[in-house]
PDB file of N, CA and C in Angstrom:
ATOM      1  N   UNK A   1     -10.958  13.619  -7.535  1.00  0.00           N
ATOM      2  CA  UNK A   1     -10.380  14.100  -6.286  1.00  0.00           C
ATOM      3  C   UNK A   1      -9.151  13.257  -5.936  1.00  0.00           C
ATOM      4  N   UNK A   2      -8.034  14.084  -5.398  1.00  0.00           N
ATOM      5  CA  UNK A   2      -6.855  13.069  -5.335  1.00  0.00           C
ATOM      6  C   UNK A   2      -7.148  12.217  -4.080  1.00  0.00           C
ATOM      7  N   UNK A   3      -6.801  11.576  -3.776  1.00  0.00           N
ATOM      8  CA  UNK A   3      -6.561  10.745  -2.734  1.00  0.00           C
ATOM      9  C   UNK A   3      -5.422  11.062  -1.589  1.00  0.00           C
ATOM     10  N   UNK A   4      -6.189  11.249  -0.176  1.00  0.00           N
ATOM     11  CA  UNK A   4      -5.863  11.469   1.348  1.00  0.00           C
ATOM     12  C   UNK A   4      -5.018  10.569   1.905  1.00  0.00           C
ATOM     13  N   UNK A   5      -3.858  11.004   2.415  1.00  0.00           N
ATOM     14  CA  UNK A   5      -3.239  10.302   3.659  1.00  0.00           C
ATOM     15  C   UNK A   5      -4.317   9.500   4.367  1.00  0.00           C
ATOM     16  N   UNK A   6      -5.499  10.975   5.243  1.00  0.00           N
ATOM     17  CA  UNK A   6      -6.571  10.036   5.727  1.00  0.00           C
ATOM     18  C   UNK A   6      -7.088   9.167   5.226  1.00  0.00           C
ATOM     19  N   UNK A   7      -7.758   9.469   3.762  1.00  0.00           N
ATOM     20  CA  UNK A   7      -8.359   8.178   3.724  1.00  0.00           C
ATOM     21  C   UNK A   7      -7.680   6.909   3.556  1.00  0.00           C
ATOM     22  N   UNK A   8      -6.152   6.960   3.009  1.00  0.00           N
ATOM     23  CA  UNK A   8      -5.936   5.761   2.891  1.00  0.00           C
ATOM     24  C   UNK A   8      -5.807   5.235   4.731  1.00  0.00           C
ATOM     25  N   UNK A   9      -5.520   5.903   5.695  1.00  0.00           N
ATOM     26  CA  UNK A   9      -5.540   5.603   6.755  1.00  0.00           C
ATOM     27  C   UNK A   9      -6.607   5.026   7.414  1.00  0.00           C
ATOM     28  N   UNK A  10      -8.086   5.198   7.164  1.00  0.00           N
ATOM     29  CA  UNK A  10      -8.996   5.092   7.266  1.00  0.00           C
ATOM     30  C   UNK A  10      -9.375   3.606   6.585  1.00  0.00           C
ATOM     31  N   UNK A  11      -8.794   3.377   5.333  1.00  0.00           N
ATOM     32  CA  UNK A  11      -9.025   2.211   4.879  1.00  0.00           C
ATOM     33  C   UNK A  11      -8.107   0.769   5.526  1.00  0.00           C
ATOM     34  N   UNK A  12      -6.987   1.796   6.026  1.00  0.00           N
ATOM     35  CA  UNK A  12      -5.786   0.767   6.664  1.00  0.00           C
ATOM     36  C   UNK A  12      -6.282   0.189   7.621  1.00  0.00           C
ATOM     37  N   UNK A  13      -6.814   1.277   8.309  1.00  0.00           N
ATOM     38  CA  UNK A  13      -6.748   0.732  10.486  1.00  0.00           C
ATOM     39  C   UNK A  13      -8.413  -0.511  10.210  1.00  0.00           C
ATOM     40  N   UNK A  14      -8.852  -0.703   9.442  1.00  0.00           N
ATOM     41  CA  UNK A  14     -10.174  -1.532   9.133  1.00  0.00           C
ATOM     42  C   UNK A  14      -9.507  -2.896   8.850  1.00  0.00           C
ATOM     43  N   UNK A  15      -8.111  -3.225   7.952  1.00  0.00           N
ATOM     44  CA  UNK A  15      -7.816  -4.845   7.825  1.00  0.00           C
ATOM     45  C   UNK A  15      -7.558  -5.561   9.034  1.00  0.00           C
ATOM     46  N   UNK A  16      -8.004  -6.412   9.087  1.00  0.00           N
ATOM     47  CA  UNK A  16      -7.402  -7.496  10.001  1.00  0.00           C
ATOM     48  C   UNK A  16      -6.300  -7.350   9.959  1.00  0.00           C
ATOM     49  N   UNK A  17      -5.308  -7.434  11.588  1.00  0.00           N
ATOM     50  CA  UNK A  17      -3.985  -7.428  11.779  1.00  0.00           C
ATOM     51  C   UNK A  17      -3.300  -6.286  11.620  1.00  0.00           C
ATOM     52  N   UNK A  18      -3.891  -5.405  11.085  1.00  0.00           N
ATOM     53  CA  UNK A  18      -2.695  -4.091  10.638  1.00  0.00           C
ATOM     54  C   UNK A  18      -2.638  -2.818  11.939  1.00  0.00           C
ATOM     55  N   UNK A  19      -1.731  -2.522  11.645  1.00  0.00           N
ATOM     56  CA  UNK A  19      -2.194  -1.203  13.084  1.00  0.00           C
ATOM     57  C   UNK A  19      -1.057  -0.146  11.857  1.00  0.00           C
ATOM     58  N   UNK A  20      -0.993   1.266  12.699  1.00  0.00           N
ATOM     59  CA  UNK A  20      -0.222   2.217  12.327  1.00  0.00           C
ATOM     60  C   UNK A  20       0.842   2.404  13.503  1.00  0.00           C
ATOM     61  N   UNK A  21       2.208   2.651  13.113  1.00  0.00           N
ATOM     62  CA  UNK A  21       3.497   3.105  13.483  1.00  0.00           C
ATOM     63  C   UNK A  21       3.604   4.600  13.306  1.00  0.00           C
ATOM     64  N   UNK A  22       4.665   5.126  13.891  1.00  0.00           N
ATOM     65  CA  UNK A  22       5.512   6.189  13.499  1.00  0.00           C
ATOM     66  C   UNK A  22       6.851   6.297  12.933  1.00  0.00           C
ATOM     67  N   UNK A  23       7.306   6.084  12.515  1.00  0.00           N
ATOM     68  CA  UNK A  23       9.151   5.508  12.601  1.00  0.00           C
ATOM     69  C   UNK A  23       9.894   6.856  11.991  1.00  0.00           C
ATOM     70  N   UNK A  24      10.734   6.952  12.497  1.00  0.00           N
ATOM     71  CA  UNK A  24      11.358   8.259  12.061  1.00  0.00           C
ATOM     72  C   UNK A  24      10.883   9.588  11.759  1.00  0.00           C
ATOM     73  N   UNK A  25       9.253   9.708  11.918  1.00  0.00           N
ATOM     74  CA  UNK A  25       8.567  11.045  11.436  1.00  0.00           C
ATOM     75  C   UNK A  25       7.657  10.532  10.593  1.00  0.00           C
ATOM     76  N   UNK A  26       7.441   8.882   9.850  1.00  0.00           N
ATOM     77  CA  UNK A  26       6.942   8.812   8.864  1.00  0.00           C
ATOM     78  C   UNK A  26       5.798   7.586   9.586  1.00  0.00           C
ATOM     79  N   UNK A  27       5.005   7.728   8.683  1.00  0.00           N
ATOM     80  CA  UNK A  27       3.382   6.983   9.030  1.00  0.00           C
ATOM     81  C   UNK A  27       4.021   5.853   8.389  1.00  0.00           C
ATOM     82  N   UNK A  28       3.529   4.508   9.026  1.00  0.00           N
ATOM     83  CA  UNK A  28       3.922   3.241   8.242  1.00  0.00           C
ATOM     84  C   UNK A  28       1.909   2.538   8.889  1.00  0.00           C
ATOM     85  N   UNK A  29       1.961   1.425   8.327  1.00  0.00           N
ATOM     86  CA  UNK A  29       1.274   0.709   8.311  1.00  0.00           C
ATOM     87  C   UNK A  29       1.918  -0.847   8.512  1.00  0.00           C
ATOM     88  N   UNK A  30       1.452  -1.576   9.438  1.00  0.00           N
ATOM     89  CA  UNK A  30       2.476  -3.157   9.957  1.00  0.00           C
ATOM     90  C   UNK A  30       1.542  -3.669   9.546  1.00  0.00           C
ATOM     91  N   UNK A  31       1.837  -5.244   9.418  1.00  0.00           N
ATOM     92  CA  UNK A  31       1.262  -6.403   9.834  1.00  0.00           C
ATOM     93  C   UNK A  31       1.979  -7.219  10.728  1.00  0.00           C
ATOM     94  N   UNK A  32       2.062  -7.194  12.234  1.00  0.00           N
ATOM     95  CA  UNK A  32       2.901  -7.540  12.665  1.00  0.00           C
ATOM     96  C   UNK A  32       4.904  -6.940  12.640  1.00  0.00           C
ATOM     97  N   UNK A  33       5.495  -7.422  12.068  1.00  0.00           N
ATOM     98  CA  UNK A  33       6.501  -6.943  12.146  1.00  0.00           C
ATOM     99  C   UNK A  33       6.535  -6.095  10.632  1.00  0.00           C
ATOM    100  N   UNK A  34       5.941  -6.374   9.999  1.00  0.00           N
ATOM    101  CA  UNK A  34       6.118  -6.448   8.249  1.00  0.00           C
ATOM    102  C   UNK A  34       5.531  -5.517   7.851  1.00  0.00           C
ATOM    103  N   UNK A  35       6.151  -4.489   7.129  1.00  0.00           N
ATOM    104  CA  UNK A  35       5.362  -2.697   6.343  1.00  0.00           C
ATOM    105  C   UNK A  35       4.873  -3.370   5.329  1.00  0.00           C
ATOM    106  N   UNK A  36       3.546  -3.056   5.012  1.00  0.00           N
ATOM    107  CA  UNK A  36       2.720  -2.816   3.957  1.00  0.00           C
ATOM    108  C   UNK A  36       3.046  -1.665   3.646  1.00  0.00           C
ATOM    109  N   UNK A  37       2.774  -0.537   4.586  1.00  0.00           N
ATOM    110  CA  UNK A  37       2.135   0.600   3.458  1.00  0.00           C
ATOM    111  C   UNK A  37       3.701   1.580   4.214  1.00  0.00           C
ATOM    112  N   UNK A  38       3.860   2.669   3.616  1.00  0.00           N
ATOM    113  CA  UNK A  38       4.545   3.669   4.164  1.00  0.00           C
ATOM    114  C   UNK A  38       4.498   5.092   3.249  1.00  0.00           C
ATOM    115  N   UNK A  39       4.095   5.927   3.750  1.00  0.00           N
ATOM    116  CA  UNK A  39       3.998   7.364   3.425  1.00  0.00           C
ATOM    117  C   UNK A  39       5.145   8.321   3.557  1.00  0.00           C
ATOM    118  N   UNK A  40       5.528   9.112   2.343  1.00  0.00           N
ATOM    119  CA  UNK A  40       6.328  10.186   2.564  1.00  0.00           C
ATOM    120  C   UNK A  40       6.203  10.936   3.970  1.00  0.00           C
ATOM    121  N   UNK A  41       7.200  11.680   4.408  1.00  0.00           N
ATOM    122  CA  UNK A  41       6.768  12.682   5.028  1.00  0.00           C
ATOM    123  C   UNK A  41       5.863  14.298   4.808  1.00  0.00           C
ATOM    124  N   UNK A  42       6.256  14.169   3.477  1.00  0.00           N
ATOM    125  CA  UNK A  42       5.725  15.566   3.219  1.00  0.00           C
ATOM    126  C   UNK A  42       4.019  14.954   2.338  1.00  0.00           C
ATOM    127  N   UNK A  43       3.623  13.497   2.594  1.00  0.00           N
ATOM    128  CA  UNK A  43       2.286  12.668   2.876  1.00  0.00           C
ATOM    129  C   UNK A  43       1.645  12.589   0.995  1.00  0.00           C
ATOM    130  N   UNK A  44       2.570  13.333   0.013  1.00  0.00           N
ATOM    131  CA  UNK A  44       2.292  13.237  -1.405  1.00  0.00           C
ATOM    132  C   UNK A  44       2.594  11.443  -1.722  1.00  0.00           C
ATOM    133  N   UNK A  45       3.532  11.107  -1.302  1.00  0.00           N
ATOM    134  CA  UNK A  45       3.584   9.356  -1.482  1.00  0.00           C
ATOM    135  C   UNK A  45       3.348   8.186  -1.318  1.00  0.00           C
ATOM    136  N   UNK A  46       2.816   7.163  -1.370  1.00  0.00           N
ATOM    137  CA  UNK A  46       2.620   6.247  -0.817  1.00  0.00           C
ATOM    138  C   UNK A  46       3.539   4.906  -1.542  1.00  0.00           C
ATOM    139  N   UNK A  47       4.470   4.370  -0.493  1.00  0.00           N
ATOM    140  CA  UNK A  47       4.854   3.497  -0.750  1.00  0.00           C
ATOM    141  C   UNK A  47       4.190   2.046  -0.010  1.00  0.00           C
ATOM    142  N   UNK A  48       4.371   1.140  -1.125  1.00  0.00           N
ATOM    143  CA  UNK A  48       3.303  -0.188  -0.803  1.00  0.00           C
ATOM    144  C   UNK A  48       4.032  -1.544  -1.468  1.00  0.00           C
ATOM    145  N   UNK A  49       4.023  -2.752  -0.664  1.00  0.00           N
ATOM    146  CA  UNK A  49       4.173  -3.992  -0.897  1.00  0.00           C
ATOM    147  C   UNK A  49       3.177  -4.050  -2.553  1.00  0.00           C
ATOM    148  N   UNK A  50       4.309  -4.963  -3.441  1.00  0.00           N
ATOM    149  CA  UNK A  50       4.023  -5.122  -4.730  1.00  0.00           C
ATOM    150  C   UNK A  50       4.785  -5.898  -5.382  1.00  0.00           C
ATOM    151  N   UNK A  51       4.374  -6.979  -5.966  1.00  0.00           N
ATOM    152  CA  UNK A  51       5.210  -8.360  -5.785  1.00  0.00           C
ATOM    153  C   UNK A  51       6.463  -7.850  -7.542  1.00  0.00           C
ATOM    154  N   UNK A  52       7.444  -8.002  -7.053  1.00  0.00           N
ATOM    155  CA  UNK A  52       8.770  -7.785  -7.565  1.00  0.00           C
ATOM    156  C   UNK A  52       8.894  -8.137  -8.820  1.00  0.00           C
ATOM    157  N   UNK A  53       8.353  -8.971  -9.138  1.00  0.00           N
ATOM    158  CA  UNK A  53       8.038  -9.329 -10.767  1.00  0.00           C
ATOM    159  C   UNK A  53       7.216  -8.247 -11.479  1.00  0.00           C
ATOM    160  N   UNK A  54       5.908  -7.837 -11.111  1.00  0.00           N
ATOM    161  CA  UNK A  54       5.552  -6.972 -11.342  1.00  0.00           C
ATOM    162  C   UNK A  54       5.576  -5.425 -11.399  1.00  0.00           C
ATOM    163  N   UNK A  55       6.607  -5.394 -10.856  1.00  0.00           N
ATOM    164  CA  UNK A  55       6.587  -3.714 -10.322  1.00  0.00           C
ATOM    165  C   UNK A  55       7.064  -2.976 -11.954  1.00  0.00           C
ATOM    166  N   UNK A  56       8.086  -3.669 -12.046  1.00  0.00           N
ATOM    167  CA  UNK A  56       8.774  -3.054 -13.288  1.00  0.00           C
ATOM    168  C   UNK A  56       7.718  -2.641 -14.943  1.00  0.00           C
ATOM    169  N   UNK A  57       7.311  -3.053 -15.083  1.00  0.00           N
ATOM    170  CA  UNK A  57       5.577  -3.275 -15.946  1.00  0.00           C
ATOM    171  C   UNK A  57       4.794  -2.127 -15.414  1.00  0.00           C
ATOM    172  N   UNK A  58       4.530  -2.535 -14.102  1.00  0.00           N
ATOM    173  CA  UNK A  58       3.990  -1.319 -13.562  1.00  0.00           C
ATOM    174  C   UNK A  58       4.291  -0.072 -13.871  1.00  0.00           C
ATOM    175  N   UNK A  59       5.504   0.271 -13.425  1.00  0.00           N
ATOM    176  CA  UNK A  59       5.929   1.725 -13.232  1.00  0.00           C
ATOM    177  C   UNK A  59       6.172   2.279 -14.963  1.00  0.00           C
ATOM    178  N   UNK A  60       6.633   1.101 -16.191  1.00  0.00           N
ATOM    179  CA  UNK A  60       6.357   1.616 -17.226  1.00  0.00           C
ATOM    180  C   UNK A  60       4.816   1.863 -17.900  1.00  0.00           C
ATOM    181  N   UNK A  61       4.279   0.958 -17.612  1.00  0.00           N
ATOM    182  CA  UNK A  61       2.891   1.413 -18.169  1.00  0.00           C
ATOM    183  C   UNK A  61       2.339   3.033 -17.212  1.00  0.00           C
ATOM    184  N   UNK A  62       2.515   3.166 -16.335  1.00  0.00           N
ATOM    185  CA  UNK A  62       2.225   4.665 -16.193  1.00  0.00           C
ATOM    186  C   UNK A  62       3.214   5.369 -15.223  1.00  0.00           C
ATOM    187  N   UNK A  63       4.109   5.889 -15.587  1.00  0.00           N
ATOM    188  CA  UNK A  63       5.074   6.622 -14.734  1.00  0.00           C
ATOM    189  C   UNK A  63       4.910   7.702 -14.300  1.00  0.00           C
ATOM    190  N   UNK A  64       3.503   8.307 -14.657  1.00  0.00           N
ATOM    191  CA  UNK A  64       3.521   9.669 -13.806  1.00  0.00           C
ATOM    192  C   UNK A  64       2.646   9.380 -12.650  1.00  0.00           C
ATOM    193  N   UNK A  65       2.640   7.991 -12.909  1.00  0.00           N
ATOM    194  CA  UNK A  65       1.752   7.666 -11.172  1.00  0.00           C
ATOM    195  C   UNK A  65       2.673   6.579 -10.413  1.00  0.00           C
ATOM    196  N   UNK A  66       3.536   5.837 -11.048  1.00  0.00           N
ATOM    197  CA  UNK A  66       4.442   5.059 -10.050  1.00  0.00           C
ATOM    198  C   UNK A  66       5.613   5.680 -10.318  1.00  0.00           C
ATOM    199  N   UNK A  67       6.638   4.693  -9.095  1.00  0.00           N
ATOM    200  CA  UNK A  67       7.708   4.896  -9.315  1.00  0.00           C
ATOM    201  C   UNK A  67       8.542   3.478  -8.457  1.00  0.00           C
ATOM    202  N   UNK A  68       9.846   3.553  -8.852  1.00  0.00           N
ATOM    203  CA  UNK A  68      10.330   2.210  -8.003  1.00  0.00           C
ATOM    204  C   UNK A  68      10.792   3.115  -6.941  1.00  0.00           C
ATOM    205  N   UNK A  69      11.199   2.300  -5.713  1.00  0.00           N
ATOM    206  CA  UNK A  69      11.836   2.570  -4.969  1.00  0.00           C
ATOM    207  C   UNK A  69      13.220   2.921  -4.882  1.00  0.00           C
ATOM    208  N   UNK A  70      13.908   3.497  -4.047  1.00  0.00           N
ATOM    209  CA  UNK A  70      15.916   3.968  -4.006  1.00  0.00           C
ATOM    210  C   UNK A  70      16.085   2.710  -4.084  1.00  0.00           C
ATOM    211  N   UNK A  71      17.407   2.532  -4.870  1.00  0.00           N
ATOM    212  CA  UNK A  71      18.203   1.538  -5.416  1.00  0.00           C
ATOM    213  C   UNK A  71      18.273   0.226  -3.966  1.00  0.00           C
ATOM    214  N   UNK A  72      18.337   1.337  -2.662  1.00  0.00           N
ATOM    215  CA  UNK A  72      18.432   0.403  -1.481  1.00  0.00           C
ATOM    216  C   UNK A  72      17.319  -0.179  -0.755  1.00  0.00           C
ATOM    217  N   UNK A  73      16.867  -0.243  -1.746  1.00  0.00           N
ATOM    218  CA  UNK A  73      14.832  -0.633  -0.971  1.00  0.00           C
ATOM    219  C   UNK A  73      14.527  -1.932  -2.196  1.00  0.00           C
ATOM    220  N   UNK A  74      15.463  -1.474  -3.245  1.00  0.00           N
ATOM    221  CA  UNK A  74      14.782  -2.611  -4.396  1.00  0.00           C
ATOM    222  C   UNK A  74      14.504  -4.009  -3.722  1.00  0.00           C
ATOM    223  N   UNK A  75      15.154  -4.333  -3.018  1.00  0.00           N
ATOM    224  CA  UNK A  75      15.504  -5.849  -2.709  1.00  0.00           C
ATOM    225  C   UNK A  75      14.143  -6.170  -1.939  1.00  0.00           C
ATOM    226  N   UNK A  76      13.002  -5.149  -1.470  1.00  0.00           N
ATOM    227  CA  UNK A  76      12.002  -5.469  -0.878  1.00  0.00           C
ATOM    228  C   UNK A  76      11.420  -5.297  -1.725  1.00  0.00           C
ATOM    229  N   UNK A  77       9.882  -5.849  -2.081  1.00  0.00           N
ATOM    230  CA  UNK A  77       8.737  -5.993  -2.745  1.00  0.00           C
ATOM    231  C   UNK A  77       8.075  -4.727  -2.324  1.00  0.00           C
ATOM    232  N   UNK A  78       8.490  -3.796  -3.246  1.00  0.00           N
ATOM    233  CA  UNK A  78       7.978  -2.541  -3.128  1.00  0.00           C
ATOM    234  C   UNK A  78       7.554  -1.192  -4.204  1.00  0.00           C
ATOM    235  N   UNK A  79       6.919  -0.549  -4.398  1.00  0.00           N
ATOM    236  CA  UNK A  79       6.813   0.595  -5.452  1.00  0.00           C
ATOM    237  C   UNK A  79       6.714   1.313  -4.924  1.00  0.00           C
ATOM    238  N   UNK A  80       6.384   2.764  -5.177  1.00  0.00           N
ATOM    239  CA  UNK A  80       5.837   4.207  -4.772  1.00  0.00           C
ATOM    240  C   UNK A  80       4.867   4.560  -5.832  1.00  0.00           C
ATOM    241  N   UNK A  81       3.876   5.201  -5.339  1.00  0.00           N
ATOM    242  CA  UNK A  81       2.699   5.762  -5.871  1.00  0.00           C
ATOM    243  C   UNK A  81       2.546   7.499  -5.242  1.00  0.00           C
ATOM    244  N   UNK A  82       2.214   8.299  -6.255  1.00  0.00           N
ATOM    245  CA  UNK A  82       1.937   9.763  -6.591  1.00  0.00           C
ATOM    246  C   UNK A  82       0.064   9.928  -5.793  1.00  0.00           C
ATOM    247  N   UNK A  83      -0.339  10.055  -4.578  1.00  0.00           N
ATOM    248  CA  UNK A  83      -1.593  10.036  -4.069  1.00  0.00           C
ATOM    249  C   UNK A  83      -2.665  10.777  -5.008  1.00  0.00           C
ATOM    250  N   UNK A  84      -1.748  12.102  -5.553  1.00  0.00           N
ATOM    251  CA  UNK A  84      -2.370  12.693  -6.453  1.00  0.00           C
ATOM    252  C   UNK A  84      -3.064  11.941  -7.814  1.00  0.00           C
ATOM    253  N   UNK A  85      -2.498  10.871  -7.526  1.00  0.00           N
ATOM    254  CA  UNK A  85      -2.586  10.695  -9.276  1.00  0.00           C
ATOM    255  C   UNK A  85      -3.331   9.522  -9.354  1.00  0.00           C
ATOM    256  N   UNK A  86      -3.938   9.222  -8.307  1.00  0.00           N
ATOM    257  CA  UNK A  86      -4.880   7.915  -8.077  1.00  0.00           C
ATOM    258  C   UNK A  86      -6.264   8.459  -7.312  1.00  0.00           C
ATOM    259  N   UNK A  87      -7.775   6.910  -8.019  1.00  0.00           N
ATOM    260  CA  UNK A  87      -8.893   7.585  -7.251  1.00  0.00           C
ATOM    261  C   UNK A  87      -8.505   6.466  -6.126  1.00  0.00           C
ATOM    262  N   UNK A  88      -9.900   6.826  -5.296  1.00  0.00           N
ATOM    263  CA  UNK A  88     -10.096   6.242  -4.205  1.00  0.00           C
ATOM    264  C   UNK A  88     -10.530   4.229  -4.481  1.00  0.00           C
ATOM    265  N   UNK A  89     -10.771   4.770  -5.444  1.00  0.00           N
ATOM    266  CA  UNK A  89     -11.099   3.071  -6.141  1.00  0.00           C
ATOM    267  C   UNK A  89      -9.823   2.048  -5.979  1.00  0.00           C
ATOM    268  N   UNK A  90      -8.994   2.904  -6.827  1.00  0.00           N
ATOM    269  CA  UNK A  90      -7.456   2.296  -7.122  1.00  0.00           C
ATOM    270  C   UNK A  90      -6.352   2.237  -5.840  1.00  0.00           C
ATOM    271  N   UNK A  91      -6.968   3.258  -5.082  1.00  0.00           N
ATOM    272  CA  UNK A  91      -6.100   3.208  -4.109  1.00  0.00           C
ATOM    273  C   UNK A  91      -6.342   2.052  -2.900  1.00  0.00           C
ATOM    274  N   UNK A  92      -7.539   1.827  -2.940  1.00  0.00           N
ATOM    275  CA  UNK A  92      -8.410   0.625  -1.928  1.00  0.00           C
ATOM    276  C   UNK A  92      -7.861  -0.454  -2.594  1.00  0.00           C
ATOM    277  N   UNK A  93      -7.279  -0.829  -4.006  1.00  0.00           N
ATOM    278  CA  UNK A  93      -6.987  -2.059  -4.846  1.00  0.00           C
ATOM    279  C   UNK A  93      -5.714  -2.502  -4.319  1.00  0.00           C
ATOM    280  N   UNK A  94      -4.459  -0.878  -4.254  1.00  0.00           N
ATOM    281  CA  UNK A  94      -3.091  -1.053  -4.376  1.00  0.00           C
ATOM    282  C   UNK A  94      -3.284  -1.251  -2.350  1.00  0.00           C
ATOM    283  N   UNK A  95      -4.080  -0.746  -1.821  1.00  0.00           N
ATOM    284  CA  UNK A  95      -4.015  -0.923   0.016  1.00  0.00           C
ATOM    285  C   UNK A  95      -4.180  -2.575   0.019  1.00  0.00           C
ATOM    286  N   UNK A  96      -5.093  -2.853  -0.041  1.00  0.00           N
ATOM    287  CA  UNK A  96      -5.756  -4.194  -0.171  1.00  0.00           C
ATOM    288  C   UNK A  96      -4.975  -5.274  -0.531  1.00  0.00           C
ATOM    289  N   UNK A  97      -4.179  -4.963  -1.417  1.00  0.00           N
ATOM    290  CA  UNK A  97      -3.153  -5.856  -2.009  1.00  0.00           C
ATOM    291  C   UNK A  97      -2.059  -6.215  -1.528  1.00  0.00           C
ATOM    292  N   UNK A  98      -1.427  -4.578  -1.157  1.00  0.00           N
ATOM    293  CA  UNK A  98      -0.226  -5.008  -0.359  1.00  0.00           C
ATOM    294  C   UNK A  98      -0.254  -5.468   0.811  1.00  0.00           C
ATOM    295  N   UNK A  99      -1.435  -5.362   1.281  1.00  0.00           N
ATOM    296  CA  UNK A  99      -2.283  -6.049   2.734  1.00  0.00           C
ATOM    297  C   UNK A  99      -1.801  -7.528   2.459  1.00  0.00           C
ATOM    298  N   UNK A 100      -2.680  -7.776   1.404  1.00  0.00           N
ATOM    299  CA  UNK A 100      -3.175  -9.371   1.589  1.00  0.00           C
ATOM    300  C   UNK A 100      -1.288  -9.896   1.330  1.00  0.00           C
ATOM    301  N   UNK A 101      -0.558  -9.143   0.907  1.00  0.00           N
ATOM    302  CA  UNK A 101       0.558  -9.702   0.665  1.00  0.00           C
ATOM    303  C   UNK A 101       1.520 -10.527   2.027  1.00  0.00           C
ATOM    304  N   UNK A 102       0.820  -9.994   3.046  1.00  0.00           N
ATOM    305  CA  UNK A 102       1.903  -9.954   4.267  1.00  0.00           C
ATOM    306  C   UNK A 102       0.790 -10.845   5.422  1.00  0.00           C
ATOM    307  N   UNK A 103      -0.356 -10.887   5.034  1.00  0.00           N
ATOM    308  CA  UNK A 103      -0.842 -11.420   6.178  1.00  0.00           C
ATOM    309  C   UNK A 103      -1.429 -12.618   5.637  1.00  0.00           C
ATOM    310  N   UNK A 104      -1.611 -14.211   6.252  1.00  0.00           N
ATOM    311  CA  UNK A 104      -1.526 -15.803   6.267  1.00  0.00           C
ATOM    312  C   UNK A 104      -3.215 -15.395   5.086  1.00  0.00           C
ATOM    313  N   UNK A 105      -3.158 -16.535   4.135  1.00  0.00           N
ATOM    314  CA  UNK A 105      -3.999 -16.509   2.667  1.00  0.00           C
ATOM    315  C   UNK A 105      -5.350 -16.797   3.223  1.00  0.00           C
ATOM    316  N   UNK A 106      -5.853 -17.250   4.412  1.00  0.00           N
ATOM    317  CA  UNK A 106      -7.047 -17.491   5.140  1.00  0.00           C
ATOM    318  C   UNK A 106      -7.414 -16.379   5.737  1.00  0.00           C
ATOM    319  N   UNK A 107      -6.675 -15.734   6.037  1.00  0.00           N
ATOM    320  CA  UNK A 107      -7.023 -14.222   6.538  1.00  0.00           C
ATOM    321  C   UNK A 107      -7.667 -13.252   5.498  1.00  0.00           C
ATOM    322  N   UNK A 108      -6.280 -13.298   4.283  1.00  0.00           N
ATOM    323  CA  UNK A 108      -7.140 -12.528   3.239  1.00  0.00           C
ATOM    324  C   UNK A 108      -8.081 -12.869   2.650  1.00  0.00           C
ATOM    325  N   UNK A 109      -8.394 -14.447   2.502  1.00  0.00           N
ATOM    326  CA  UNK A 109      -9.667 -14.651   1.756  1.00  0.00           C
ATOM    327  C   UNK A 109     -10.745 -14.559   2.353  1.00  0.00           C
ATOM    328  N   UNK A 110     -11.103 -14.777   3.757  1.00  0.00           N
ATOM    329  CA  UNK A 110     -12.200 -14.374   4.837  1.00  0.00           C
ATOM    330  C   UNK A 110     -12.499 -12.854   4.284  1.00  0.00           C
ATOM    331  N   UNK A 111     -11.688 -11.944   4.315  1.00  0.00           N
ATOM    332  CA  UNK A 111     -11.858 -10.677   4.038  1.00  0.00           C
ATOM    333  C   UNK A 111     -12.204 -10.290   2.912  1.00  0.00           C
ATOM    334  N   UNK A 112     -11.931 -10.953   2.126  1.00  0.00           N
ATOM    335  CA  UNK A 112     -12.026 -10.524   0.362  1.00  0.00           C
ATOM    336  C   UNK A 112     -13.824 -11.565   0.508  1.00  0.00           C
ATOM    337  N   UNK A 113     -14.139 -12.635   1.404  1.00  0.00           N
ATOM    338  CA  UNK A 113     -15.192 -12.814   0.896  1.00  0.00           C
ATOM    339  C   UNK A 113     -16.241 -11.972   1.640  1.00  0.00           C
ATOM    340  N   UNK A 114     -16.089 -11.323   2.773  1.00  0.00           N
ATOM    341  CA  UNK A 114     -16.847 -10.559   3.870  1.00  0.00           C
ATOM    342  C   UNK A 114     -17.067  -9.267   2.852  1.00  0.00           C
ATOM    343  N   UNK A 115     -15.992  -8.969   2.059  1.00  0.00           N
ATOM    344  CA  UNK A 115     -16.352  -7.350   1.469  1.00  0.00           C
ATOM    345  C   UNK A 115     -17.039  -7.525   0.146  1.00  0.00           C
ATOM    346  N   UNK A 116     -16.833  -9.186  -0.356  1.00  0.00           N
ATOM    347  CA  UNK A 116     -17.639  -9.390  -1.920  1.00  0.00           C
ATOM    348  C   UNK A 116     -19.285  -9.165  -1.230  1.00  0.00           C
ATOM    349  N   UNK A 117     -19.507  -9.724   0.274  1.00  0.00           N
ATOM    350  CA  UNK A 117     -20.804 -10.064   0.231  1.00  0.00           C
ATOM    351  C   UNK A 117     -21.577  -8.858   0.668  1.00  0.00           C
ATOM    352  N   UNK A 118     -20.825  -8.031   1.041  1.00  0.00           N
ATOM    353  CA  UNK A 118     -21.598  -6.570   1.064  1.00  0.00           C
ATOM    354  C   UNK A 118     -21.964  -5.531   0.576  1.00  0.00           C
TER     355      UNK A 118
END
């Protein structure tokens, strides 16, 4: 089953610190001032914090599920992902991640140990 706007929304509004925006028509996800997550408008995309070294690796090992960002976004730690083309497993990995990217390393590890122990 492809993977939901909702659910990734559903998995968002649950981290510590994060809330949802609107900005221009488009769903974002903060931590404070700082986008983690951001969705197309027409809700097939998800763009997500993804540390810059890695992205490039990424998007070649499977390109019909990533993609980089417009030439004018490169400079942020960022990819795009195809919702279709991911489970709910993978998508909780790539949320989670770009989460823990933006919010203080005591925060994410409280959380990463609260969800190992359940």
């Amino acid at each position: 089953m492809p993977v939901t706007v909702d659910e990734v929304r559903a998995l968002a509004v649950t981290l510590p610190r994060s809330y949802e925006v609107v900005v221009r028509g488009r769903l974002k996800f903060r931590v404070g001032r700082i986008v983690f997550l951001s969705f197309s408008r027409d809700g097939e995309t998800m763009g997500f914090g993804f540390p810059k070294e890695w992205r490039d690796a990424l998007v070649e090992a499977e390109p019909e599920k990533f993609s980089l960002p417009d030439e004018s976004d490169m400079r942020f730690h960022w990819v795009h992902v195809r919702l279709a083309a991911i489970d709910s497993e993978e998508m909780r990995d790539l949320v989670e991640g770009a989460w823990a990217m933006v919010v203080p390393k005591r925060v994410a590890a409280a959380y990463a140990q609260r969800r190992h122990v359940e």
